[in-house]
N, C-alpha and C. Protein backbone atom coordinates (compact mmCIF):
# COMPACT_ATOMS: atom_id res chain seq x y z
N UNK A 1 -15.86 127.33 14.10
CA UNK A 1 -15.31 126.45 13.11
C UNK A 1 -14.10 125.78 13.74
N UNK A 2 -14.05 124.74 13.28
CA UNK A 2 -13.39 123.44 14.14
C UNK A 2 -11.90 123.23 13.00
N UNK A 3 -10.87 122.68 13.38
CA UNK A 3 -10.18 122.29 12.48
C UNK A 3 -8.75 121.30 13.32
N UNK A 4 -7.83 120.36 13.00
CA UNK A 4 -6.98 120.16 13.21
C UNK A 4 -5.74 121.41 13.03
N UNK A 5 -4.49 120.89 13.79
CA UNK A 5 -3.49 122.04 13.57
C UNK A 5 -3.22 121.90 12.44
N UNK A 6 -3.25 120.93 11.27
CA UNK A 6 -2.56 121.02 10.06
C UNK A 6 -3.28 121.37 9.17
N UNK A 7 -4.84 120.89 9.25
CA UNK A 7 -5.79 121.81 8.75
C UNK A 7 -5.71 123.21 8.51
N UNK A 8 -5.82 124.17 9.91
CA UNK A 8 -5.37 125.11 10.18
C UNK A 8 -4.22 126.06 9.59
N UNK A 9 -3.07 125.51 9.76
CA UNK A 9 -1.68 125.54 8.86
C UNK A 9 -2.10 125.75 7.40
N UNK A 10 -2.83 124.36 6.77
CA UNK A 10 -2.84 124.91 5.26
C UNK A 10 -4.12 126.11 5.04
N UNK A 11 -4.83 125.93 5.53
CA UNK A 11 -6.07 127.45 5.58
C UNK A 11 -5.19 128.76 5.47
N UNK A 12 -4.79 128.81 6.38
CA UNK A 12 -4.16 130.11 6.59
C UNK A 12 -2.74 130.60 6.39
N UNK A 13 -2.11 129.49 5.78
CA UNK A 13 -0.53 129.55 5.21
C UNK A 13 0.06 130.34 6.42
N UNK A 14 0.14 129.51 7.34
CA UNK A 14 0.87 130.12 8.46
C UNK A 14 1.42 129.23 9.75
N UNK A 15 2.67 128.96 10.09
CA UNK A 15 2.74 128.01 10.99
C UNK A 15 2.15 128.40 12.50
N UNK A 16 1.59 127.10 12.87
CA UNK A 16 1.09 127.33 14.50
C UNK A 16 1.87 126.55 15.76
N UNK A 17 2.86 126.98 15.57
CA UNK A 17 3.83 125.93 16.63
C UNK A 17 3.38 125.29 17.93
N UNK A 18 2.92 126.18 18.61
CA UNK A 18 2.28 126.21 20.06
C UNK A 18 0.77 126.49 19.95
N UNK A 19 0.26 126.05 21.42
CA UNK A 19 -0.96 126.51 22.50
C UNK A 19 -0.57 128.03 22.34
N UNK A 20 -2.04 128.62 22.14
CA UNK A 20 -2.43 130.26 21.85
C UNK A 20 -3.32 130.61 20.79
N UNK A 21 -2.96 131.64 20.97
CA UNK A 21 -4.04 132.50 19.62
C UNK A 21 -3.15 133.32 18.87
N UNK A 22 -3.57 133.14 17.67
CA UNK A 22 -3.17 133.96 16.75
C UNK A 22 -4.05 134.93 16.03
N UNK A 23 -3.51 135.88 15.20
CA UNK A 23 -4.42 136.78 14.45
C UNK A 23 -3.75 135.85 13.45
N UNK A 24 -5.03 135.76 12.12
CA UNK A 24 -4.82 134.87 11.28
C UNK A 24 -5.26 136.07 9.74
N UNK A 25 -4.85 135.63 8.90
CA UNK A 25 -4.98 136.30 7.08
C UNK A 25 -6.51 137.15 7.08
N UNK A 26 -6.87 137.88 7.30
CA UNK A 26 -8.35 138.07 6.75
C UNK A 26 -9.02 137.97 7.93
N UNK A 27 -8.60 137.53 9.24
CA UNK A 27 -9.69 137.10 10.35
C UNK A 27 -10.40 138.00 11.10
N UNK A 28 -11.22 138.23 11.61
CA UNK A 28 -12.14 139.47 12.15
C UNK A 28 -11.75 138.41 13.54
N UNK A 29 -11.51 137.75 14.16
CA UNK A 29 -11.15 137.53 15.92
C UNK A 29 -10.18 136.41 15.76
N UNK A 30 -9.37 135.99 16.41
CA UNK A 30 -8.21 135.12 16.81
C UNK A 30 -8.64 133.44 16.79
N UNK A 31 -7.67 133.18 16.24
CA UNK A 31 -7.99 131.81 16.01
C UNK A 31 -7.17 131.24 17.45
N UNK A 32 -8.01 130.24 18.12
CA UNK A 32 -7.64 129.65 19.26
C UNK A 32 -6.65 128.23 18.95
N UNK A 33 -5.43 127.57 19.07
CA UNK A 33 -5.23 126.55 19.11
C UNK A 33 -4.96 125.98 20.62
N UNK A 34 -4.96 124.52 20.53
CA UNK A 34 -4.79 123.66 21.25
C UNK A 34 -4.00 122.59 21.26
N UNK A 35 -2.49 122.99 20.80
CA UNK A 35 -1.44 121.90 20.38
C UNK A 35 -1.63 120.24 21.11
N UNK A 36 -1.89 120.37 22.77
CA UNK A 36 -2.28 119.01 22.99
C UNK A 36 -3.31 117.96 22.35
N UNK A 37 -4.22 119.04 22.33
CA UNK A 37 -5.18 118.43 21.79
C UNK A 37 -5.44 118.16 19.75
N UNK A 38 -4.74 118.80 19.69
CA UNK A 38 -4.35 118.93 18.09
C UNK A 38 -5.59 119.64 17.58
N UNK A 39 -6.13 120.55 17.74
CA UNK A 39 -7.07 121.17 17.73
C UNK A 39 -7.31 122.90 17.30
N UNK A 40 -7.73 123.34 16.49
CA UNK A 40 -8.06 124.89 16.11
C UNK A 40 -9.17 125.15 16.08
N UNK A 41 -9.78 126.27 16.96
CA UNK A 41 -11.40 126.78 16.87
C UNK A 41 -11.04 128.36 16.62
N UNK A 42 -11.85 128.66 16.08
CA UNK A 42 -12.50 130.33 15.57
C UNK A 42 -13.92 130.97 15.54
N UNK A 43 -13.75 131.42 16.34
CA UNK A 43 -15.60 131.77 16.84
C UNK A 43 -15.29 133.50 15.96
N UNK A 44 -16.44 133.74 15.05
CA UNK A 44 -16.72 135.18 14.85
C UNK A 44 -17.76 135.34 15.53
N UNK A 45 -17.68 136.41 16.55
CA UNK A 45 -18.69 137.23 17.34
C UNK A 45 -19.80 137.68 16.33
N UNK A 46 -21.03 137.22 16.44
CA UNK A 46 -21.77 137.83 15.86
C UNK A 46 -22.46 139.25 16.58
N UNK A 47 -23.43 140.15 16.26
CA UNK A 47 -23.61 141.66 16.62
C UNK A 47 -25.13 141.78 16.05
N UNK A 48 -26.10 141.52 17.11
CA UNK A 48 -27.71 141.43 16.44
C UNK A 48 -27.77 142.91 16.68
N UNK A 49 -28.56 143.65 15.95
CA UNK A 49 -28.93 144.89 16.08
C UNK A 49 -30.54 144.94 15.77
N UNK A 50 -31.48 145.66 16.52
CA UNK A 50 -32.78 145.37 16.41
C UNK A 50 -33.41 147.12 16.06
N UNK A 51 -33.89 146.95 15.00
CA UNK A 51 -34.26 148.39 14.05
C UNK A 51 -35.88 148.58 14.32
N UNK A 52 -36.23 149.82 14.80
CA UNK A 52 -37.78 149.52 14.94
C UNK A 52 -38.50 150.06 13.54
């Protein structure tokens, strides 16, 4: 999931000053920003498990 930094900001009621990752409200993996680029991604790892 894709978002701008201000996007980002209001999602998660949390400032993102800088380039990094944060742990974010509720998040199961780190939200990535990209201050140059004005940019926030969040990948949740998905976990296939195969049952015979």
């Amino acid at each position: 999931m894709t978002g701008t930094v201000a996007d980002w900001q209001g999602w998660v009621g949390m400032p993102l000053p800088a380039t990094g990752q944060y742990v974010i409200p509720d998040g199961m993996s780190v939200l990535s920003i990209d201050a140059t680029a004005n940019m926030g991604t969040y990948v949740e790892p998905n976990i296939w498990v195969q049952h015979k």
